[in-house]
N, C-alpha and C. Protein backbone atom coordinates (compact mmCIF):
# COMPACT_ATOMS: atom_id res chain seq x y z
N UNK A 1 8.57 -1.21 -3.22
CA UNK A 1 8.42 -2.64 -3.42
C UNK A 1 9.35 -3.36 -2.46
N UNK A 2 8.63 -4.12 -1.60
CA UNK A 2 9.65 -5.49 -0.58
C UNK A 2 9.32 -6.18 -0.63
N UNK A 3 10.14 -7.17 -1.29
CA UNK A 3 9.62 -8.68 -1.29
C UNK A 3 10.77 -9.78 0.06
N UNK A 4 10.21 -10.66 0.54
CA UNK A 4 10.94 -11.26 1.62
C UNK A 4 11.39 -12.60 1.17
N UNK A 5 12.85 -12.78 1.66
CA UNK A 5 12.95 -14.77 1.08
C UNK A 5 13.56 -15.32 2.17
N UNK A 6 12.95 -16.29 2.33
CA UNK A 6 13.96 -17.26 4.11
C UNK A 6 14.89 -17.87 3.05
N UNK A 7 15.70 -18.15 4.22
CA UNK A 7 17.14 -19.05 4.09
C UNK A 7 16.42 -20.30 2.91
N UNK A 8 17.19 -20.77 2.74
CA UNK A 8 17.45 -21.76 1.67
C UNK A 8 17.17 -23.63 2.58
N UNK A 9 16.11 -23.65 3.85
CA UNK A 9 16.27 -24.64 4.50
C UNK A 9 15.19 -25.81 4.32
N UNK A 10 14.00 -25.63 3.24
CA UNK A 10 13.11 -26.44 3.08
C UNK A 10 13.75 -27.35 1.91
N UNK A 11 13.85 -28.55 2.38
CA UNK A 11 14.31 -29.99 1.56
C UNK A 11 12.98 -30.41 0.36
N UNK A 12 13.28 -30.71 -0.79
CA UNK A 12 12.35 -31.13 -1.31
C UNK A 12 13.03 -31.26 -2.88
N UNK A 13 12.58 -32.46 -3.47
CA UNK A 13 13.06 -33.08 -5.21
C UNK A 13 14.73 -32.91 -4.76
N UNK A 14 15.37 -33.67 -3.97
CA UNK A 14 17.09 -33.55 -3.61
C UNK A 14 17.45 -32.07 -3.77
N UNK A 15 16.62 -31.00 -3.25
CA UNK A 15 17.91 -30.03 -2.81
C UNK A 15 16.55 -29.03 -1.99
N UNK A 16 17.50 -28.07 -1.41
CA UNK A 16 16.77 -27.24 -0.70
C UNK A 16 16.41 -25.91 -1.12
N UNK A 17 15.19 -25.18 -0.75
CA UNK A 17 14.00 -24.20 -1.62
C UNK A 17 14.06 -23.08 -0.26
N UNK A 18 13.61 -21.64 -0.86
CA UNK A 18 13.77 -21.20 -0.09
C UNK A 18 11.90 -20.51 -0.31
N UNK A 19 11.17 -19.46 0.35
CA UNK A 19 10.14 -19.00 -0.30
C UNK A 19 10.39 -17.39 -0.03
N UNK A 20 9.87 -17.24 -1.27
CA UNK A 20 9.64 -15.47 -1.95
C UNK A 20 8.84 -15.17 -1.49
N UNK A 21 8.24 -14.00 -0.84
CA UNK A 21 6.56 -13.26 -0.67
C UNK A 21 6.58 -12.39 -0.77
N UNK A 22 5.89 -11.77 -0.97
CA UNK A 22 5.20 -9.83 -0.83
C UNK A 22 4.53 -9.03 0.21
N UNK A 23 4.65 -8.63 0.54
CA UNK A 23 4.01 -8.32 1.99
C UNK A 23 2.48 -7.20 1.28
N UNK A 24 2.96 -6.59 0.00
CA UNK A 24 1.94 -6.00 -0.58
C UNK A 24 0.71 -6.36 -1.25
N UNK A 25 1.44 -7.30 -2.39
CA UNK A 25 0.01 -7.96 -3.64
C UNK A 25 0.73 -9.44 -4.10
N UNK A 26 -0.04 -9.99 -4.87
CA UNK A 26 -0.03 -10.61 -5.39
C UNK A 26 0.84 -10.25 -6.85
N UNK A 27 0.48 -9.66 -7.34
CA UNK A 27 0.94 -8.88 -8.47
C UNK A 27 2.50 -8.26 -8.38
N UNK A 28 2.69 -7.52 -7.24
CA UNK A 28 3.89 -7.04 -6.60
C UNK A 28 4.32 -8.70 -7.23
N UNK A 29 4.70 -9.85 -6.15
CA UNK A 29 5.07 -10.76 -6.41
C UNK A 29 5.74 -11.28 -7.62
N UNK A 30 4.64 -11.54 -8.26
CA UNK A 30 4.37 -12.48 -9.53
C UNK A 30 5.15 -10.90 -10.64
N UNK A 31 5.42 -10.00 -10.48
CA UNK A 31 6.71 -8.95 -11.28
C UNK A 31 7.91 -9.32 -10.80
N UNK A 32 8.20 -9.15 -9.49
CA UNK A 32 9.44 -9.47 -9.21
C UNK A 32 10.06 -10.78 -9.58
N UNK A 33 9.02 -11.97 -9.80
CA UNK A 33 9.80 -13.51 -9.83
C UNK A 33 9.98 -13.47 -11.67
N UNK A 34 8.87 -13.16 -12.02
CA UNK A 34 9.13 -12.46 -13.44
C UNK A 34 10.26 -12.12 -13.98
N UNK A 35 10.67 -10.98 -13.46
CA UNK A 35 11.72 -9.84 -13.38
C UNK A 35 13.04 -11.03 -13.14
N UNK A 36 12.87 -11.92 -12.10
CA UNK A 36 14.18 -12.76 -12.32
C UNK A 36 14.00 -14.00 -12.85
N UNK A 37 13.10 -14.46 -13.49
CA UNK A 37 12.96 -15.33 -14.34
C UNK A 37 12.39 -16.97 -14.04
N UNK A 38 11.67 -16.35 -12.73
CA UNK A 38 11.34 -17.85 -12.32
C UNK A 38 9.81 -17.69 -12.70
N UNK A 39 9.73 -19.01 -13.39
CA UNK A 39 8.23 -19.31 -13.64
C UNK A 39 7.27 -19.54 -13.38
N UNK A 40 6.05 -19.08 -13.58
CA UNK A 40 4.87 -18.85 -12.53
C UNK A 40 4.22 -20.49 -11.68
N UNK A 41 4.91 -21.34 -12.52
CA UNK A 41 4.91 -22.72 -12.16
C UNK A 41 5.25 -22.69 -10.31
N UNK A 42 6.15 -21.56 -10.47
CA UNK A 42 6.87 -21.98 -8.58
C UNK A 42 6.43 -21.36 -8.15
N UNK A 43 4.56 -20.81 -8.07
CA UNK A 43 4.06 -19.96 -7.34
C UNK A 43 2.96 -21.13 -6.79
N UNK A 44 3.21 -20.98 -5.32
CA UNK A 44 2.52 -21.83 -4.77
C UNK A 44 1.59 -21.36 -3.75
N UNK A 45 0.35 -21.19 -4.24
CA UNK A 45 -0.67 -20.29 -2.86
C UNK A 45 -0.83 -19.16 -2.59
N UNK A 46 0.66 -18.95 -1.69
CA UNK A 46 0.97 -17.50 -1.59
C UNK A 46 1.90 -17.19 -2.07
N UNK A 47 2.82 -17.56 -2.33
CA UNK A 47 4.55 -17.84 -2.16
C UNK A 47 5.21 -18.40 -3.31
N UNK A 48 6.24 -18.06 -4.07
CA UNK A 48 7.12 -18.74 -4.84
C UNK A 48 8.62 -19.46 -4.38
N UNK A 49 8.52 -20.58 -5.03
CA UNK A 49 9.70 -21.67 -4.21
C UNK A 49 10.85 -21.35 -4.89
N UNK A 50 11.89 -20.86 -4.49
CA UNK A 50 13.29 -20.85 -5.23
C UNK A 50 14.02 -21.63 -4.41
N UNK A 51 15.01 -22.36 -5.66
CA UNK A 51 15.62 -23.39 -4.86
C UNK A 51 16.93 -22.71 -4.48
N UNK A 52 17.84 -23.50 -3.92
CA UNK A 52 18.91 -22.81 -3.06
C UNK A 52 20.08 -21.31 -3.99
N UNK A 53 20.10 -22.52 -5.42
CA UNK A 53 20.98 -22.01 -6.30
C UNK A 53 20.42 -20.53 -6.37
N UNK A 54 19.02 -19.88 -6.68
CA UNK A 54 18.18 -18.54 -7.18
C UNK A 54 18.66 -17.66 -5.82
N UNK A 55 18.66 -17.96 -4.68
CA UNK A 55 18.68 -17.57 -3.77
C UNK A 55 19.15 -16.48 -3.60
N UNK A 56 20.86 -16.12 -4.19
CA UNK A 56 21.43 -14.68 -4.05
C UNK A 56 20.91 -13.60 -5.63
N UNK A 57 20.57 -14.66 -6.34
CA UNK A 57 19.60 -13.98 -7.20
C UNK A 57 18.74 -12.62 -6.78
N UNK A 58 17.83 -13.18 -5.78
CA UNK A 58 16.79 -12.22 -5.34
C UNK A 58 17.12 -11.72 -4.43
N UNK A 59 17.97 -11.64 -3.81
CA UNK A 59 18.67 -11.01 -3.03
C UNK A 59 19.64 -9.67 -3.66
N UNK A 60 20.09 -9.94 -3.99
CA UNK A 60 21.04 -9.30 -5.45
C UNK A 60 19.45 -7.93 -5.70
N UNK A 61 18.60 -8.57 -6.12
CA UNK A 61 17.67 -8.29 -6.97
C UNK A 61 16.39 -7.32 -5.96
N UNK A 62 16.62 -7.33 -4.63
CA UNK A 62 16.55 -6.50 -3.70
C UNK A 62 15.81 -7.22 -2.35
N UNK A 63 15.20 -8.96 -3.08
CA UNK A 63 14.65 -9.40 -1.70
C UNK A 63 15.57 -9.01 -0.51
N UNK A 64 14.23 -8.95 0.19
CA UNK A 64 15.07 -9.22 2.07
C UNK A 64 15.13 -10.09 2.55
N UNK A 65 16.64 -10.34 2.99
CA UNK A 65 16.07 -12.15 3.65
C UNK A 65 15.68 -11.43 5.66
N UNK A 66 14.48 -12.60 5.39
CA UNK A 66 14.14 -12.44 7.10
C UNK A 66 14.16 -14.41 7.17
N UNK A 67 14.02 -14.53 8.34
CA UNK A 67 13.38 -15.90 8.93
C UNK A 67 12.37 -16.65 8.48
N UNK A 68 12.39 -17.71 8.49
CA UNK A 68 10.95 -18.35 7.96
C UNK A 68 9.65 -17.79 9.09
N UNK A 69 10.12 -17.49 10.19
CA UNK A 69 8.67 -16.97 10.93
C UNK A 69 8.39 -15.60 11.02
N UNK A 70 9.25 -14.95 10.61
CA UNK A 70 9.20 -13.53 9.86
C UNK A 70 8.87 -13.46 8.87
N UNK A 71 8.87 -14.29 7.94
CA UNK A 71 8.17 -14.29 6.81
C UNK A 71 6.47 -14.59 6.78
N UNK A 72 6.37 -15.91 7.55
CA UNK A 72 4.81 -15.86 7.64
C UNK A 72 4.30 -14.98 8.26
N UNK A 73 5.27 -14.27 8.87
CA UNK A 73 4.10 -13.22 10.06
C UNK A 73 3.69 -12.12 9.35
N UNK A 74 4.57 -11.43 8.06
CA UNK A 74 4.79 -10.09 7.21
C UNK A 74 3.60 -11.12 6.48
N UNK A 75 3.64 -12.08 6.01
CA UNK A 75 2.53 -12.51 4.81
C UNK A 75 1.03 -12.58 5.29
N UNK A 76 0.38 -12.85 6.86
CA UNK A 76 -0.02 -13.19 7.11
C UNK A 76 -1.00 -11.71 7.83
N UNK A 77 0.19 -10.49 8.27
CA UNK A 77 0.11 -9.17 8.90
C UNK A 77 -0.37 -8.71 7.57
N UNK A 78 -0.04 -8.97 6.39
CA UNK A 78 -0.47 -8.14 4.94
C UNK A 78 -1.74 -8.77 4.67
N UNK A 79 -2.35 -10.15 5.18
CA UNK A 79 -3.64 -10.40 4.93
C UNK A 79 -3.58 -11.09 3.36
N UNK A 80 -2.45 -11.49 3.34
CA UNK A 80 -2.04 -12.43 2.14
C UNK A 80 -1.66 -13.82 2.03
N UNK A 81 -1.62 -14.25 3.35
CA UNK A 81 -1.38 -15.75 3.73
C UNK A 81 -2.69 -16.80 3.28
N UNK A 82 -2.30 -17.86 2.56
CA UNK A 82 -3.30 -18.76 2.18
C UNK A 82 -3.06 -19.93 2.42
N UNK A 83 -3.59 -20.76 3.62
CA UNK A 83 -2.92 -21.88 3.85
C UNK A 83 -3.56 -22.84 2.75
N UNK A 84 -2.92 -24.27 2.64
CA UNK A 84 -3.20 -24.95 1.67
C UNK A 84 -4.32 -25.43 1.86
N UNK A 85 -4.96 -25.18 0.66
CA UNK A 85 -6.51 -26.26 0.51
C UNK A 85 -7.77 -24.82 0.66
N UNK A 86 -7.03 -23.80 1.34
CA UNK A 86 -8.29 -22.71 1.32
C UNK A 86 -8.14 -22.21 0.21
N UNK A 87 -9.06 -21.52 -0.32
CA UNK A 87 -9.37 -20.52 -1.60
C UNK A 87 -9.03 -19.25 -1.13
N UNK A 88 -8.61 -18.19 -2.18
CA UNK A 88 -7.97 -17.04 -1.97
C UNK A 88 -9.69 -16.43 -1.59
N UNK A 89 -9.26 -15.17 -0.24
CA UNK A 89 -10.29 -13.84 0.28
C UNK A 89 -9.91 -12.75 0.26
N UNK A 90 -8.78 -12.45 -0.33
CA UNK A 90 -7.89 -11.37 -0.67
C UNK A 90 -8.11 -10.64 -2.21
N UNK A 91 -8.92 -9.34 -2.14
CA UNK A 91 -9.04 -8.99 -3.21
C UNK A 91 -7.68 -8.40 -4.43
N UNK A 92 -6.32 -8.85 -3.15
CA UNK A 92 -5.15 -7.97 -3.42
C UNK A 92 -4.33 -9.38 -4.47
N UNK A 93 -5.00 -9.40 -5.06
CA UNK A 93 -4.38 -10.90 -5.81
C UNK A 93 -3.52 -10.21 -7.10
């Protein structure tokens, strides 16, 4: 199991978010944010938003931090990237 989280640099509701992904499933995912207690509420598309504070959380918890363009590229190379407004084609949900 690898899940990936960028730095803590997207601004949004006064503080800054970082995003979680899976390079595997959907499912992979949605255990691990589970597992640390963030609610399926901060699953957005592909990706779950943790804000700055969760950050060494999942880290701690075994995420990897890469780059924000290392991250889309692992989400996107896994055939799990969903930009906004498209519907999921990924049977790996």
């Amino acid at each position: 199991m690898t899940l990936y989280i960028d730095p803590p640099t997207w601004p949004g509701h006064g503080r800054l978010w970082s995003h979680l992904v899976s390079d595997v499933s959907y499912d992979e995912l949605h255990l691990f944010a589970a597992g640390l207690g963030v609610p399926r509420r901060a699953f957005d598309s592909d990706h779950y938003d943790l804000p700055s504070h969760r950050y060494a959380d999942a880290v701690a918890a075994g995420a990897v931090e890469v780059g924000s363009k290392e991250l889309v590229r692992r989400l996107t190379q896994a055939g799990l990237r969903r930009p906004k407004g498209r519907p999921a084609r990924s049977p790996r949900q």
